[in-house]
PDB file of N, CA and C in Angstrom:
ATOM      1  N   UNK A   1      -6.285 -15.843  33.452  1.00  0.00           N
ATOM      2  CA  UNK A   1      -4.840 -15.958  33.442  1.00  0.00           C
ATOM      3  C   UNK A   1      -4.264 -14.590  33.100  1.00  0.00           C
ATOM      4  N   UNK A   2      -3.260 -14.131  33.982  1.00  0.00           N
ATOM      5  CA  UNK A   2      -2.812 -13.039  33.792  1.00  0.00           C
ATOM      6  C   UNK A   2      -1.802 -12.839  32.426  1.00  0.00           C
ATOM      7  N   UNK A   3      -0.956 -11.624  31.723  1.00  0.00           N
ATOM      8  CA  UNK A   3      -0.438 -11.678  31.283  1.00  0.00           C
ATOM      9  C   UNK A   3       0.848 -12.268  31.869  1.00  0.00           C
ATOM     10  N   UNK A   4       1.008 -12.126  32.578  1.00  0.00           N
ATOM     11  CA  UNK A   4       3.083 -12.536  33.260  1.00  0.00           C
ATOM     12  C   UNK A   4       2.694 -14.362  33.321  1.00  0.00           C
ATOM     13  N   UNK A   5       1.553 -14.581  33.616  1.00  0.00           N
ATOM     14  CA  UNK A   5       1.673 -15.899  33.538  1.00  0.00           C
ATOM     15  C   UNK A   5       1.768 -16.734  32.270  1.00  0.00           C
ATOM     16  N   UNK A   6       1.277 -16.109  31.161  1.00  0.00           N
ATOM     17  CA  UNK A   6       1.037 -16.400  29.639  1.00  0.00           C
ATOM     18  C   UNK A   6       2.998 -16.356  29.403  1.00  0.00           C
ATOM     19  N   UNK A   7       3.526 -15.010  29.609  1.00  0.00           N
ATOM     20  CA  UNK A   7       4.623 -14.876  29.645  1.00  0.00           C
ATOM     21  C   UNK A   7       5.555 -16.153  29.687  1.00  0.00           C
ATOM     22  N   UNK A   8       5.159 -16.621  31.431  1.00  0.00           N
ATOM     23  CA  UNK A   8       5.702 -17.284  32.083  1.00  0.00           C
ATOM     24  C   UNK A   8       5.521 -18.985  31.663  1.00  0.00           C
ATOM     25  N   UNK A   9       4.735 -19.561  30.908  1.00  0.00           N
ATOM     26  CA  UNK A   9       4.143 -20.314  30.364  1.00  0.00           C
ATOM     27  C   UNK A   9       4.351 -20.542  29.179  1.00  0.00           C
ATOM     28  N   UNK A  10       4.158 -19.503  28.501  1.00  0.00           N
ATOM     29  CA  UNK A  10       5.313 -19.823  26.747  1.00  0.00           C
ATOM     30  C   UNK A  10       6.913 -19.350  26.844  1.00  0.00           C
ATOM     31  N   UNK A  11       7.413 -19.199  28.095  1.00  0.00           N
ATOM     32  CA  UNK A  11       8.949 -19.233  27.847  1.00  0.00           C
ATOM     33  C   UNK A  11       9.276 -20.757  28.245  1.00  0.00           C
ATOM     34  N   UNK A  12       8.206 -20.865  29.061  1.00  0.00           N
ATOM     35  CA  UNK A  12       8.817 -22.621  29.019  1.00  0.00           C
ATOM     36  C   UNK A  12       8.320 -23.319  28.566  1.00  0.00           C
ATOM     37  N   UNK A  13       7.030 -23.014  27.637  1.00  0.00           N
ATOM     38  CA  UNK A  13       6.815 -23.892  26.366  1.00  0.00           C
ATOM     39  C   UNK A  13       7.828 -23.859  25.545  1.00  0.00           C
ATOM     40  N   UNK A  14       8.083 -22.679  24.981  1.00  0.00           N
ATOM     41  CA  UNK A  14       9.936 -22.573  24.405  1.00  0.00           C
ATOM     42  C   UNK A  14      10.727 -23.320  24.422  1.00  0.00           C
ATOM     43  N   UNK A  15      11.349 -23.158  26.096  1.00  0.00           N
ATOM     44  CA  UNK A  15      12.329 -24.327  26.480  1.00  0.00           C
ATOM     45  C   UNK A  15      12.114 -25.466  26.235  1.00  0.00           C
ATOM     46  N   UNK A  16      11.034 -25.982  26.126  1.00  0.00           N
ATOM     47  CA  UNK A  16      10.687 -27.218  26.161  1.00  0.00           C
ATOM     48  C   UNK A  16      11.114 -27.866  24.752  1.00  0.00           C
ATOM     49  N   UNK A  17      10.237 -27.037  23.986  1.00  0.00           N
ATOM     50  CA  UNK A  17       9.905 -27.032  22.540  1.00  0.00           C
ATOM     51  C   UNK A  17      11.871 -27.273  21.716  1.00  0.00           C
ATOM     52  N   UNK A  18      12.426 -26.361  22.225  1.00  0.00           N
ATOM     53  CA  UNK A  18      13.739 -26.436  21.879  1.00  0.00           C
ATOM     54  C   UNK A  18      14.476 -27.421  22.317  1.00  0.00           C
ATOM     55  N   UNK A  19      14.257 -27.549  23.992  1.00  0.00           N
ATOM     56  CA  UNK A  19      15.307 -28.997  24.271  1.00  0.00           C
ATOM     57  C   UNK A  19      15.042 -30.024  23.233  1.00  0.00           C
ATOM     58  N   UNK A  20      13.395 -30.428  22.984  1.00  0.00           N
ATOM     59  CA  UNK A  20      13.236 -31.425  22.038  1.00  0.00           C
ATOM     60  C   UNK A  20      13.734 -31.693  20.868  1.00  0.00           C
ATOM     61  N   UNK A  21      13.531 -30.497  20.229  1.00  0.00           N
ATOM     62  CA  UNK A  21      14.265 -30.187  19.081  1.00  0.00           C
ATOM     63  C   UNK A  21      15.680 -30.756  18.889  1.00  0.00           C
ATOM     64  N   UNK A  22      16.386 -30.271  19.916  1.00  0.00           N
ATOM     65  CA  UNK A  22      18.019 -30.660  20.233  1.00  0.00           C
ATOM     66  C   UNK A  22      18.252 -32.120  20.453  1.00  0.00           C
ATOM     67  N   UNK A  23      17.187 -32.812  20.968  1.00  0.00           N
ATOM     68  CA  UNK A  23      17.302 -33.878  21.216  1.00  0.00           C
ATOM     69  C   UNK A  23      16.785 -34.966  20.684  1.00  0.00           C
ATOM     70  N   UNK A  24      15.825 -34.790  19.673  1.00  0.00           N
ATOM     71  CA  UNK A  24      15.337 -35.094  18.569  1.00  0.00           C
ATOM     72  C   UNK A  24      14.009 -36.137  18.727  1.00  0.00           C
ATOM     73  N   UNK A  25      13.363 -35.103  19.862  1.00  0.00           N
ATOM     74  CA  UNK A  25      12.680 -35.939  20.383  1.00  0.00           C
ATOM     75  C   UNK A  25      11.069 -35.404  20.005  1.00  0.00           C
ATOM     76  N   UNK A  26      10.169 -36.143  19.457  1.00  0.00           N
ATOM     77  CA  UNK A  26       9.132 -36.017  18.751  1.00  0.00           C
ATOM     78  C   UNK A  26       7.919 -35.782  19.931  1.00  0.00           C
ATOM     79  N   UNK A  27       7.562 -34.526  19.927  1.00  0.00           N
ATOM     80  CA  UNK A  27       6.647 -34.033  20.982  1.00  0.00           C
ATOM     81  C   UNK A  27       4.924 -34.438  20.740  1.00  0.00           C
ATOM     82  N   UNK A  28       4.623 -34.913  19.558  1.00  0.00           N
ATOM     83  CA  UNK A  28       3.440 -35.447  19.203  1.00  0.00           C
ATOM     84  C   UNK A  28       3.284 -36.579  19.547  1.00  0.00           C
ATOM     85  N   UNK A  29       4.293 -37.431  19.611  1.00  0.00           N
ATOM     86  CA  UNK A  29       4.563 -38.936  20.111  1.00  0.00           C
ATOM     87  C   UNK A  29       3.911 -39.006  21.140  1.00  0.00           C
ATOM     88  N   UNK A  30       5.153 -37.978  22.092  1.00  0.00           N
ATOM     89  CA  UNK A  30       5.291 -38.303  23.125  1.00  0.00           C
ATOM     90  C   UNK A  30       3.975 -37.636  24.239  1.00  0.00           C
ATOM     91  N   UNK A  31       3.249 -37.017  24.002  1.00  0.00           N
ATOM     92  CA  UNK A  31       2.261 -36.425  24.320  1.00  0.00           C
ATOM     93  C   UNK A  31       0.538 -36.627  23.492  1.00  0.00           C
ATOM     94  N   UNK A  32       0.795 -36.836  22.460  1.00  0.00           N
ATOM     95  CA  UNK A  32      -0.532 -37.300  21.718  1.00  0.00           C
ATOM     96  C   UNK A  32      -1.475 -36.213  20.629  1.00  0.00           C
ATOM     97  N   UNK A  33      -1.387 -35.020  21.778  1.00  0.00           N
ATOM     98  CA  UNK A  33      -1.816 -33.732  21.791  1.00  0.00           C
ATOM     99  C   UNK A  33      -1.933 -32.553  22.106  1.00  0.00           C
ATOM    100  N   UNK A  34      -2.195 -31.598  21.177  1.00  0.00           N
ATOM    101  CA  UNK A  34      -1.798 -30.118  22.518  1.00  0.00           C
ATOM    102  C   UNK A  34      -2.077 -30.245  23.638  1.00  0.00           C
ATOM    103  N   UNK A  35      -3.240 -30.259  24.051  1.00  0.00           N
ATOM    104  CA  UNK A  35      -4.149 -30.084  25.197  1.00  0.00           C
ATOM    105  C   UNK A  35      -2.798 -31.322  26.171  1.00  0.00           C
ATOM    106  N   UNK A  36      -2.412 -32.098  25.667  1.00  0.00           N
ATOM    107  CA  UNK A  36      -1.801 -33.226  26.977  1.00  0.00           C
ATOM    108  C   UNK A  36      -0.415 -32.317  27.071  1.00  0.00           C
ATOM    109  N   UNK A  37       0.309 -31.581  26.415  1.00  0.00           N
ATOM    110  CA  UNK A  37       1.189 -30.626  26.292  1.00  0.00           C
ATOM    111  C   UNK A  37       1.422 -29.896  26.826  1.00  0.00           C
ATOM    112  N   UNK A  38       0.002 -28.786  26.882  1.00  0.00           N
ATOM    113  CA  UNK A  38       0.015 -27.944  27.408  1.00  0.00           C
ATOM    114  C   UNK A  38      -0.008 -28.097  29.527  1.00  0.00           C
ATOM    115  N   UNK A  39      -1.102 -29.346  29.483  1.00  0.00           N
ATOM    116  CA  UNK A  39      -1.190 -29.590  30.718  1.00  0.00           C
ATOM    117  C   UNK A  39      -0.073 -29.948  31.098  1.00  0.00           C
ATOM    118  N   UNK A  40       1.207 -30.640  30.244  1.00  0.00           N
ATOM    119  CA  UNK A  40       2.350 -31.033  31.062  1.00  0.00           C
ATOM    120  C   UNK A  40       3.369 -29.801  31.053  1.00  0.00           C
ATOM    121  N   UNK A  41       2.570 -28.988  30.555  1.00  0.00           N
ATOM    122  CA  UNK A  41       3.888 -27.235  30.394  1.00  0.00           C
ATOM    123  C   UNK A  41       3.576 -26.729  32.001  1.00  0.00           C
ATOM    124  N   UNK A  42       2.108 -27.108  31.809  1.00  0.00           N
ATOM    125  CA  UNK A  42       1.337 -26.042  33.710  1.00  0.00           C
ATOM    126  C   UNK A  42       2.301 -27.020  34.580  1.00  0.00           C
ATOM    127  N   UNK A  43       2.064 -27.877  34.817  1.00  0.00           N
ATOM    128  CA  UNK A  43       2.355 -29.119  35.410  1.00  0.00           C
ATOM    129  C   UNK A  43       3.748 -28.446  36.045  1.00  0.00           C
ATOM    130  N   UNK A  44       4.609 -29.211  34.692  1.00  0.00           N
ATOM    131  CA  UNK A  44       5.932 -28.741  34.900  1.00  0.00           C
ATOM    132  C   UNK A  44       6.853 -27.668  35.713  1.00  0.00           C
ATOM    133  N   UNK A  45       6.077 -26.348  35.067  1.00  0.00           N
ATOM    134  CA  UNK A  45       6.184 -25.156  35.820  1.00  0.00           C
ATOM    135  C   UNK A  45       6.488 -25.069  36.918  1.00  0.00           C
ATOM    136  N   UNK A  46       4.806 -25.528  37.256  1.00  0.00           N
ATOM    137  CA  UNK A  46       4.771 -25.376  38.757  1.00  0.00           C
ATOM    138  C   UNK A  46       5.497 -26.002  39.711  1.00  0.00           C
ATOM    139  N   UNK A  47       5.692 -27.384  39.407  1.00  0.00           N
ATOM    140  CA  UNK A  47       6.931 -28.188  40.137  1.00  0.00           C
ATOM    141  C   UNK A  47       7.774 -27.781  39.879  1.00  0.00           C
ATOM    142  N   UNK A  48       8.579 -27.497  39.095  1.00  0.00           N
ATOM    143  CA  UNK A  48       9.549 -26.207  38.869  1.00  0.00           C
ATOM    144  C   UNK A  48       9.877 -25.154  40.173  1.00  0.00           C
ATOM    145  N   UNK A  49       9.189 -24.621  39.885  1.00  0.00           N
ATOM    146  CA  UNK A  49       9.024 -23.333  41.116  1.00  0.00           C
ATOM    147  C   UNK A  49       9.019 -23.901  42.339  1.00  0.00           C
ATOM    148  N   UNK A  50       8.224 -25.011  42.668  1.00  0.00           N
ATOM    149  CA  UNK A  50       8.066 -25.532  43.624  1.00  0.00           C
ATOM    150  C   UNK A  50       9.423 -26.154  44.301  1.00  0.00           C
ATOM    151  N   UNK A  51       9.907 -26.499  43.126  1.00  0.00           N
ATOM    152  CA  UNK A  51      11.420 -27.468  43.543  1.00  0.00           C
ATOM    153  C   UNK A  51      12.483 -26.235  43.656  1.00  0.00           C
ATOM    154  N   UNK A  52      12.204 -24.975  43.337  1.00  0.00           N
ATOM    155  CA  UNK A  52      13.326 -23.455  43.204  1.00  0.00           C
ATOM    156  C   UNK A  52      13.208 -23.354  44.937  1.00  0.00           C
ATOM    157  N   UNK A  53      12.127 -23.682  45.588  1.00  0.00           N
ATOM    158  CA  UNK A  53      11.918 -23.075  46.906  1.00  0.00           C
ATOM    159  C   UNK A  53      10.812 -22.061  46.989  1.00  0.00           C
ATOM    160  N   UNK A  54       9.816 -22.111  45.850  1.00  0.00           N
ATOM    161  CA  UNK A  54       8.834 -20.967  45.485  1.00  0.00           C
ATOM    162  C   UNK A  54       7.786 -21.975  46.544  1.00  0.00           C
ATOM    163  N   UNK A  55       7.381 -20.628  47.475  1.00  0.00           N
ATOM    164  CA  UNK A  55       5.906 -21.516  48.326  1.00  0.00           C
ATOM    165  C   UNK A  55       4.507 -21.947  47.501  1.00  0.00           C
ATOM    166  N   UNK A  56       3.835 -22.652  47.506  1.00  0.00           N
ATOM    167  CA  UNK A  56       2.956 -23.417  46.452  1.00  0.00           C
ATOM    168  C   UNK A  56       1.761 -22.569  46.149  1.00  0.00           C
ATOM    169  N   UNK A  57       1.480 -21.626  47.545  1.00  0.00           N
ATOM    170  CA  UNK A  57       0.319 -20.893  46.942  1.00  0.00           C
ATOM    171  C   UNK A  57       0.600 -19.535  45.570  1.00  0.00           C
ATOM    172  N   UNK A  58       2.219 -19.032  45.877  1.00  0.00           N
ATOM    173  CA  UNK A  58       3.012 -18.153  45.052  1.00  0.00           C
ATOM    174  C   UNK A  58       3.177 -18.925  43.853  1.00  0.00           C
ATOM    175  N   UNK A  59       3.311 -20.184  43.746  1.00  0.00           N
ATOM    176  CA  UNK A  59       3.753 -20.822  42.382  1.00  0.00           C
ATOM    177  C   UNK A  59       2.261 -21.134  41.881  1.00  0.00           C
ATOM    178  N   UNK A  60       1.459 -21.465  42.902  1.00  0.00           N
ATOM    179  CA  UNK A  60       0.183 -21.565  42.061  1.00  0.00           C
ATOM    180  C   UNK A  60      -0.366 -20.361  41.090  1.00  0.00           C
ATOM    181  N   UNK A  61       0.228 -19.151  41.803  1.00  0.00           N
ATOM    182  CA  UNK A  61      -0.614 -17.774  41.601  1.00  0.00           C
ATOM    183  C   UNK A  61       0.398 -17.323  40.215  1.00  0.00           C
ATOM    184  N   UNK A  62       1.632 -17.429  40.067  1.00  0.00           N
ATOM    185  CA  UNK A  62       2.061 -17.554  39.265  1.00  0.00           C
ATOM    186  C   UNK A  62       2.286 -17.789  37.881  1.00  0.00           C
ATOM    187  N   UNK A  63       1.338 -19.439  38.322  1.00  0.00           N
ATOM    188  CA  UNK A  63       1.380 -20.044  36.525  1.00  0.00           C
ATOM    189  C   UNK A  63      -0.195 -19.415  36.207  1.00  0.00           C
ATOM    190  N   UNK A  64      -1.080 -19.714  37.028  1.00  0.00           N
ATOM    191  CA  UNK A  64      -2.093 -19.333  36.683  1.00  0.00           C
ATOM    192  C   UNK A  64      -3.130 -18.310  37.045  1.00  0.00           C
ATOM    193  N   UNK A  65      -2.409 -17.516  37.912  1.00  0.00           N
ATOM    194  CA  UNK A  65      -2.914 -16.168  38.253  1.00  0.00           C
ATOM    195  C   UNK A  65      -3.032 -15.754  39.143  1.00  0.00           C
ATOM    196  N   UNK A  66      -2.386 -14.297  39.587  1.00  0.00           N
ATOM    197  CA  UNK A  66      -2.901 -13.938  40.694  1.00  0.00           C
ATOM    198  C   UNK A  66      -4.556 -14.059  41.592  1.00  0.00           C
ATOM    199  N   UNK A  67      -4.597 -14.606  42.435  1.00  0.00           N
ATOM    200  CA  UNK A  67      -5.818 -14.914  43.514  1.00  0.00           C
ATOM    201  C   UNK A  67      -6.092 -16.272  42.889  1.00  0.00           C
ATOM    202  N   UNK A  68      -5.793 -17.122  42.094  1.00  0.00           N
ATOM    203  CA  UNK A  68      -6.376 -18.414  41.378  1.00  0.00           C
ATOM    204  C   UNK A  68      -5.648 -19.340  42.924  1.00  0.00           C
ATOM    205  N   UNK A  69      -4.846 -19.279  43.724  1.00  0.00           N
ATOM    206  CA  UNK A  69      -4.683 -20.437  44.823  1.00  0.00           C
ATOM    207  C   UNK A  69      -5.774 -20.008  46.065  1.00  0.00           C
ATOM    208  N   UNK A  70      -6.150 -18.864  45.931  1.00  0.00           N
ATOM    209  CA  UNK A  70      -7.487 -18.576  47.009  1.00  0.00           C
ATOM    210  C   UNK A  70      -8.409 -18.864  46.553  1.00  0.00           C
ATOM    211  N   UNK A  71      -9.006 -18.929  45.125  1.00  0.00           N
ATOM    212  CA  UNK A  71     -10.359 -19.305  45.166  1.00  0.00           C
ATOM    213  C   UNK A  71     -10.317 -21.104  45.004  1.00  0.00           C
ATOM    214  N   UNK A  72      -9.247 -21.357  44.609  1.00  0.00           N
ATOM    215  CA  UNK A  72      -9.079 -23.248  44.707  1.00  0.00           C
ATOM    216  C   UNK A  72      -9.473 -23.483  46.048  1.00  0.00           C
ATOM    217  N   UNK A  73      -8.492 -22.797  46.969  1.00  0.00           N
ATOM    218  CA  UNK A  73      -8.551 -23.183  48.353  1.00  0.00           C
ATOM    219  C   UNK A  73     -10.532 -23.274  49.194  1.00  0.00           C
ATOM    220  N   UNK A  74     -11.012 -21.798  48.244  1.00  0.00           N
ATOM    221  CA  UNK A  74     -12.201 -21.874  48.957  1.00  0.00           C
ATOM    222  C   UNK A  74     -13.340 -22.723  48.166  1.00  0.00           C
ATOM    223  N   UNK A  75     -12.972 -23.284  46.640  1.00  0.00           N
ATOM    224  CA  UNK A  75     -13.574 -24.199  46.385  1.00  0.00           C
ATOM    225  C   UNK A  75     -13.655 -25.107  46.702  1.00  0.00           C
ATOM    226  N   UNK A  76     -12.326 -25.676  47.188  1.00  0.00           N
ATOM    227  CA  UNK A  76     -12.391 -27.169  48.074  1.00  0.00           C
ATOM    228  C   UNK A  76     -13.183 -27.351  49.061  1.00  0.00           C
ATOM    229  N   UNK A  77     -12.644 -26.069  49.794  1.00  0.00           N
ATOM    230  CA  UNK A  77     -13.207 -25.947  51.144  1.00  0.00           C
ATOM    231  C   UNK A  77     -14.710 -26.122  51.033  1.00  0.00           C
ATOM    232  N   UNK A  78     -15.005 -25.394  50.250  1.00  0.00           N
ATOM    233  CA  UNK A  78     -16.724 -25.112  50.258  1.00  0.00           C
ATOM    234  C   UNK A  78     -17.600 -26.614  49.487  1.00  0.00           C
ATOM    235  N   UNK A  79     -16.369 -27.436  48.704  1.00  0.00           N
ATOM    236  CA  UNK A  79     -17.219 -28.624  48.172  1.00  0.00           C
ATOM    237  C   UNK A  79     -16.750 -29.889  49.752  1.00  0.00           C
ATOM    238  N   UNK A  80     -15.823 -29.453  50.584  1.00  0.00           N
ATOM    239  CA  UNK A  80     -15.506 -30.259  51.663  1.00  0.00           C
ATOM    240  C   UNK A  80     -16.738 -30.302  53.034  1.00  0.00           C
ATOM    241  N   UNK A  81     -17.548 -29.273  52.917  1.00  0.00           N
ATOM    242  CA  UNK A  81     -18.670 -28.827  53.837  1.00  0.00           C
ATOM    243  C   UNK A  81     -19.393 -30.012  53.849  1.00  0.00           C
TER     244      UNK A  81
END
């Protein structure tokens, strides 16, 4: 994971973290655990971007790194053989 994506990933853990706050809404509840948290921060993101008009392999590369939607692509591919 690159740095801009770490970046990009705790500003909207942030956001997140704060809307809750404002809204008084208990993020341990509602998630269980970091790890289910964090996966709904990637998650989020990316549909995010996705819903901005960002193309999916750019939003993939994005949250989680430059070249990370090419080697998915050729892992599939290569477990699809």
């Amino acid at each position: 994971m690159t740095s801009q994506s770490l970046t990009l990933l705790n500003g909207v853990k942030d956001l997140l973290v704060k809307f809750a706050n404002e809204n008084n809404i208990n993020l341990q509840a509602e998630f269980g655990s970091v790890d289910e948290f964090k996966k709904f921060t990637i998650a989020f993101t990316f549909k995010q971007l996705v819903d901005l008009g960002v193309e999916v392999k750019d939003a993939y590369d994005m949250v989680l790194g430059t070249g990370e939607y090419d080697a998915l692509v050729e892992k599939v591919w290569n477990a699809a053989q």
